[in-house]
N, C-alpha and C. Protein backbone atom coordinates (compact mmCIF):
# COMPACT_ATOMS: atom_id res chain seq x y z
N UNK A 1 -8.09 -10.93 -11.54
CA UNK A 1 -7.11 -10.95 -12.59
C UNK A 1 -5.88 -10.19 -12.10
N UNK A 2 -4.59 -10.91 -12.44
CA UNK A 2 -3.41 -10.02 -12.11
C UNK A 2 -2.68 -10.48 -12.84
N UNK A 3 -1.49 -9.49 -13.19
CA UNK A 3 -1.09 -8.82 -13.90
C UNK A 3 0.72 -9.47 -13.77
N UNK A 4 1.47 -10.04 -14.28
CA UNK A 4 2.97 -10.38 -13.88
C UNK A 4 3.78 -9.94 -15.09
N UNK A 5 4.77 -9.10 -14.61
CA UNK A 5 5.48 -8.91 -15.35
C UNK A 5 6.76 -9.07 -14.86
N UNK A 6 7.45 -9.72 -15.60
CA UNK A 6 9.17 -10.59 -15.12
C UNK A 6 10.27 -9.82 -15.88
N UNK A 7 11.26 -9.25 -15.52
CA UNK A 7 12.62 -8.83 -16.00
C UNK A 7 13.67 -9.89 -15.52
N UNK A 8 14.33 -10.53 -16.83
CA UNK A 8 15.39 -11.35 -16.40
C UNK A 8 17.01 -10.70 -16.20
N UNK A 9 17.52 -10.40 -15.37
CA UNK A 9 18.97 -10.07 -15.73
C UNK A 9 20.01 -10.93 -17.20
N UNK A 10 20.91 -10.02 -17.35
CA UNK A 10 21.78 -10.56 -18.53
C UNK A 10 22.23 -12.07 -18.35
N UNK A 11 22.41 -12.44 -16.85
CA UNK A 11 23.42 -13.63 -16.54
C UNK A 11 22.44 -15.33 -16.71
N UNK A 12 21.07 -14.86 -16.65
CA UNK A 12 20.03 -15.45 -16.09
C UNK A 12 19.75 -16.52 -15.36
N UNK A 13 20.83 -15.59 -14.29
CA UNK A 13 20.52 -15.98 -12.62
C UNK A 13 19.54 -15.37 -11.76
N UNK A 14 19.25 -14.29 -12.25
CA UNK A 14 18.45 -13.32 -11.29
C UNK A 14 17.17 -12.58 -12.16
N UNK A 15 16.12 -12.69 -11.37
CA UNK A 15 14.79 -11.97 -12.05
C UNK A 15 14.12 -11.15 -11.17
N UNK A 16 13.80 -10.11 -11.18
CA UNK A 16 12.45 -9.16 -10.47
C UNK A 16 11.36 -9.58 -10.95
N UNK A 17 10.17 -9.61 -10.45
CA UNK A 17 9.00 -9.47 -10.62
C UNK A 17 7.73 -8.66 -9.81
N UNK A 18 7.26 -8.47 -10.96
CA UNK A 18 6.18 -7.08 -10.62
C UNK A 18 4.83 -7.97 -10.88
N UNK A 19 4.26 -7.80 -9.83
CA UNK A 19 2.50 -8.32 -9.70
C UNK A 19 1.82 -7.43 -9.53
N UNK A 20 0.75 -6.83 -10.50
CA UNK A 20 -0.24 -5.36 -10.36
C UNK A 20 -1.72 -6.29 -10.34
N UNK A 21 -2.63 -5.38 -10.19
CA UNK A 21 -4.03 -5.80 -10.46
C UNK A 21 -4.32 -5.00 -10.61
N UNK A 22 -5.53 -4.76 -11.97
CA UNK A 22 -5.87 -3.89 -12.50
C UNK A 22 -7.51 -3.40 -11.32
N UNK A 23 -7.85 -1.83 -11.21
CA UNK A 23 -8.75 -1.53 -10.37
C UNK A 23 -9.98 -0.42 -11.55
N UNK A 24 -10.88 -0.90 -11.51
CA UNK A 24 -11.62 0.06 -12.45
C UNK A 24 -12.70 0.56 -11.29
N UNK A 25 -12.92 1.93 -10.83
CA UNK A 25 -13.46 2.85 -10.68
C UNK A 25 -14.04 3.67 -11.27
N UNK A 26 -16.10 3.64 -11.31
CA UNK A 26 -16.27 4.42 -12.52
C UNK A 26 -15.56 4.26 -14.07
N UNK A 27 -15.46 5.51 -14.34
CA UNK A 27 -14.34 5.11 -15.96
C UNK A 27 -12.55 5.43 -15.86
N UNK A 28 -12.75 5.29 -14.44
CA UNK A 28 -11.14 4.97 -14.03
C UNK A 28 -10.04 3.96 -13.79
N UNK A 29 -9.27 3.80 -14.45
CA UNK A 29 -8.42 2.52 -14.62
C UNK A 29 -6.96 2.81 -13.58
N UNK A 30 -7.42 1.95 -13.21
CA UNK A 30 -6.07 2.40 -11.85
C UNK A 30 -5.32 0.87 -12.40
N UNK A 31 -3.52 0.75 -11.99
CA UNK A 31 -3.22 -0.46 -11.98
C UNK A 31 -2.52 -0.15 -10.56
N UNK A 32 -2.58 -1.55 -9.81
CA UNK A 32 -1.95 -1.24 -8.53
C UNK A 32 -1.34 -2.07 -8.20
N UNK A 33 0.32 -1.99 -7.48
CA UNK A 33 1.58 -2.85 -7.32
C UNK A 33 0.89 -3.62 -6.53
N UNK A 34 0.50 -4.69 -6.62
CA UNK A 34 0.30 -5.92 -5.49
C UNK A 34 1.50 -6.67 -5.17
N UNK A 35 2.23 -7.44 -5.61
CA UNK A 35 3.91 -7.53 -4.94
C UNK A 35 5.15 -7.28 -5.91
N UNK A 36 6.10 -7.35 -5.15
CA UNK A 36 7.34 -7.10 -5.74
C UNK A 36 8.15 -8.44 -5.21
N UNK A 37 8.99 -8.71 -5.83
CA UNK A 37 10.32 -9.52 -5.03
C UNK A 37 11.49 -9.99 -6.32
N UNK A 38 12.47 -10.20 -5.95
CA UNK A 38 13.41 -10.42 -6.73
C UNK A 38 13.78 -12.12 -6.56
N UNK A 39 14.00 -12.36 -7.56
CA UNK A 39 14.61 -13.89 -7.22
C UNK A 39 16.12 -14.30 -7.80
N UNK A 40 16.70 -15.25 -7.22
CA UNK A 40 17.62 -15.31 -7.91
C UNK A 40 17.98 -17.46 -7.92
N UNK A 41 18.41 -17.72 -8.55
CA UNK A 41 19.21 -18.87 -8.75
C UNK A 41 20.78 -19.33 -9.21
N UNK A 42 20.92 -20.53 -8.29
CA UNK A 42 22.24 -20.68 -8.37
C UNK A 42 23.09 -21.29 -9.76
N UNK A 43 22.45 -22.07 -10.82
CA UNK A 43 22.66 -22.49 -12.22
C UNK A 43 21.27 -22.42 -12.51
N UNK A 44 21.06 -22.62 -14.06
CA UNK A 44 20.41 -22.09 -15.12
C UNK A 44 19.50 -23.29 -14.58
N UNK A 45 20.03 -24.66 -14.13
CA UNK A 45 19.43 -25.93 -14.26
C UNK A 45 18.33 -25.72 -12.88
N UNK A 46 18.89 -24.68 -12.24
CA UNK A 46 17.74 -24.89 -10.79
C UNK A 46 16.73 -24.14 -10.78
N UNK A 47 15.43 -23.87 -10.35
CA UNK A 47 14.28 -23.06 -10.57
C UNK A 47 14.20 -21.87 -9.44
N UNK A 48 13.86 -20.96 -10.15
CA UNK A 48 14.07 -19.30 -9.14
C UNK A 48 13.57 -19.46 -7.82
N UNK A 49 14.46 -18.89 -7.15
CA UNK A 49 13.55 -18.71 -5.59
C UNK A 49 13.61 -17.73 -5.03
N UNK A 50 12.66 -17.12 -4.07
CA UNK A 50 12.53 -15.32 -3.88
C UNK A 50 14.14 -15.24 -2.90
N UNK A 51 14.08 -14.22 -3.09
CA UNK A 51 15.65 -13.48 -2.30
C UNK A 51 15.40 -12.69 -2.02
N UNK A 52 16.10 -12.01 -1.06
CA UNK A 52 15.85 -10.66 -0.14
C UNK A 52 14.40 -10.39 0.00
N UNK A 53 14.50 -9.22 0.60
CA UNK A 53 13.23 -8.47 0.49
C UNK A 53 12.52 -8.93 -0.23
N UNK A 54 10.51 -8.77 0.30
CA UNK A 54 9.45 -8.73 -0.73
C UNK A 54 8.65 -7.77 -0.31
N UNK A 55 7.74 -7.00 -1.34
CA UNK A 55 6.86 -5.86 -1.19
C UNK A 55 5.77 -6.82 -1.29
N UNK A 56 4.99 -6.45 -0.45
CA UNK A 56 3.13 -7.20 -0.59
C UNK A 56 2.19 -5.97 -0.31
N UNK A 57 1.29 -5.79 -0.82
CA UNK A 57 0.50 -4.51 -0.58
C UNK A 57 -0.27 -4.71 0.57
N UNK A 58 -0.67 -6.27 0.73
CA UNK A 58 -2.16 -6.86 1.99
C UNK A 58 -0.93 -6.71 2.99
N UNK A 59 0.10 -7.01 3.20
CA UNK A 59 1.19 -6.99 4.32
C UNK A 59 1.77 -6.11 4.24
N UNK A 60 1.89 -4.90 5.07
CA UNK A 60 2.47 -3.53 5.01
C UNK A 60 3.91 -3.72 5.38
N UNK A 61 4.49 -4.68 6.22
CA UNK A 61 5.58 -4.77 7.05
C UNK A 61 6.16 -6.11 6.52
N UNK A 62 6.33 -6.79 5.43
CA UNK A 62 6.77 -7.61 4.98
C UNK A 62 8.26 -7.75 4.23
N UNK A 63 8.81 -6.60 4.44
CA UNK A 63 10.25 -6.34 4.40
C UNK A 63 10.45 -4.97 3.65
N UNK A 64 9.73 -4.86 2.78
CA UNK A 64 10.00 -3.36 1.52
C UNK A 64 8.59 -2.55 2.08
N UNK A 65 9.10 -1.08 1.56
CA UNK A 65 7.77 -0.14 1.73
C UNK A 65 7.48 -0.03 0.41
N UNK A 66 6.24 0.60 -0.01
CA UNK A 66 6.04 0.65 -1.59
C UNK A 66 6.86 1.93 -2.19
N UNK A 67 7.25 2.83 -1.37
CA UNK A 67 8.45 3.71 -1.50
C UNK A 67 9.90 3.06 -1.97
N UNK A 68 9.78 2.11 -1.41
CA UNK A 68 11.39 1.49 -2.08
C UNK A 68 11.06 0.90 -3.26
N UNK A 69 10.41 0.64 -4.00
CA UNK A 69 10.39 -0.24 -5.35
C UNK A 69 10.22 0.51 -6.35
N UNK A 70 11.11 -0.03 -7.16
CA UNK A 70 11.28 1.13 -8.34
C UNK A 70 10.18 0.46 -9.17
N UNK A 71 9.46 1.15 -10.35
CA UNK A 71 8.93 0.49 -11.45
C UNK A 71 9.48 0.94 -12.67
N UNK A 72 10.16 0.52 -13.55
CA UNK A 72 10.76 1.17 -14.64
C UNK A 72 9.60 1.05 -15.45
N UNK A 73 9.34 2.39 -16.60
CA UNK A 73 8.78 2.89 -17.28
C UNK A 73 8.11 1.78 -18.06
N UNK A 74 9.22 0.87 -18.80
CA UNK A 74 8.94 -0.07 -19.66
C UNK A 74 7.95 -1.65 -18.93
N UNK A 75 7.75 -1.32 -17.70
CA UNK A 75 6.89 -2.24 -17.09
C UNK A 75 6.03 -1.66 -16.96
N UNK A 76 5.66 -0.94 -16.31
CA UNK A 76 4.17 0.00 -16.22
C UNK A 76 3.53 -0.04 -17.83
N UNK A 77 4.25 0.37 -18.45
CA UNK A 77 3.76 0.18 -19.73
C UNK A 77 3.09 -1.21 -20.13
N UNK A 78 4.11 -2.10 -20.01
CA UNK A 78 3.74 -3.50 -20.16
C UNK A 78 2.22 -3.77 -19.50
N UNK A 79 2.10 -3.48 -18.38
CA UNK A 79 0.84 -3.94 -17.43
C UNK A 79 -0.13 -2.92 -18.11
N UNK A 80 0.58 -1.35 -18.56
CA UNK A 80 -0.67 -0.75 -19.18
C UNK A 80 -1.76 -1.30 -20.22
N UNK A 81 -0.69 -1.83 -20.97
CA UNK A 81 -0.99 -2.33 -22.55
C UNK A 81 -1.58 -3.49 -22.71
N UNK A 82 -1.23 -4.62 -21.64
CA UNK A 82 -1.48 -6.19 -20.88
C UNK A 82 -3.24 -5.91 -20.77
N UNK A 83 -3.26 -5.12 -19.68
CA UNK A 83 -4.83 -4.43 -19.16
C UNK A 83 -5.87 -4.09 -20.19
N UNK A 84 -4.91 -3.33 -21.19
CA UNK A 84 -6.08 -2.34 -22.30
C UNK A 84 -6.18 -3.43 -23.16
N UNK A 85 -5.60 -4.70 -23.54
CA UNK A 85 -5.44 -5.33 -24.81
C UNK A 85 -6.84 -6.09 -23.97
N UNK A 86 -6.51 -6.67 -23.05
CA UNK A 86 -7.52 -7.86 -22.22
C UNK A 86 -9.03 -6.86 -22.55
N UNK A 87 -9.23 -5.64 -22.33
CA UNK A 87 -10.25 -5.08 -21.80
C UNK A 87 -10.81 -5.04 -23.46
N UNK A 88 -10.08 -4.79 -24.04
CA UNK A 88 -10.83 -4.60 -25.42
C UNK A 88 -10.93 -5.83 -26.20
N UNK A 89 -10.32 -6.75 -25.82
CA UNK A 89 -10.78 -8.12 -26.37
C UNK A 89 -11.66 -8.46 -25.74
N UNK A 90 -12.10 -7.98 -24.47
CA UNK A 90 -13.81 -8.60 -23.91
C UNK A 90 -14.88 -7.85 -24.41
N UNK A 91 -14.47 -6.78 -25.03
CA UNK A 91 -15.43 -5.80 -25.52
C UNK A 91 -16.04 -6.40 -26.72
N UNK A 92 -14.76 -6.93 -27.88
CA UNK A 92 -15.35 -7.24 -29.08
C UNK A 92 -15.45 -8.64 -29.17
């Protein structure tokens, strides 16, 4: 199971996306960045394609370190809440 969470810019030409997978250890819930990359497109009418740099966690040297990628608060959250909602709907 993994985890996508998409931020569109204002213009919506350009999107980041964040790919986590959730890791349970014992009663430990880890979520962990599996890729990053940004995309962008040239009109609204054409479909996104990656740009610059991409972070991959299985490929260490694939252009970004996991040091360069920011995660803003309000995504981590997202994947937090994504994770806990899934986990407790298998429960009940």
């Amino acid at each position: 199971m993994s985890i996508t969470v998409e931020r569109m810019a204002e213009n919506s030409l350009e999107k980041r996306v964040w790919i986590f997978n959730p890791v349970i250890k014992g009663d430990k819930l880890k979520i962990i960045l599996n890729r990053y990359e940004q995309q962008t497109r040239p009109t609204k009418r054409h479909k996104f394609k990656v740009s610059g740099k991409v972070y991959e966690s299985f490929r260490p040297y694939s252009g970004l370190l996991r040091k360069d990628v920011h995660i803003p608060a309000d995504v981590a959250l997202e994947a937090f809440n994504w994770v806990v909602n899934s986990y407790v709907e298998d429960i009940l």
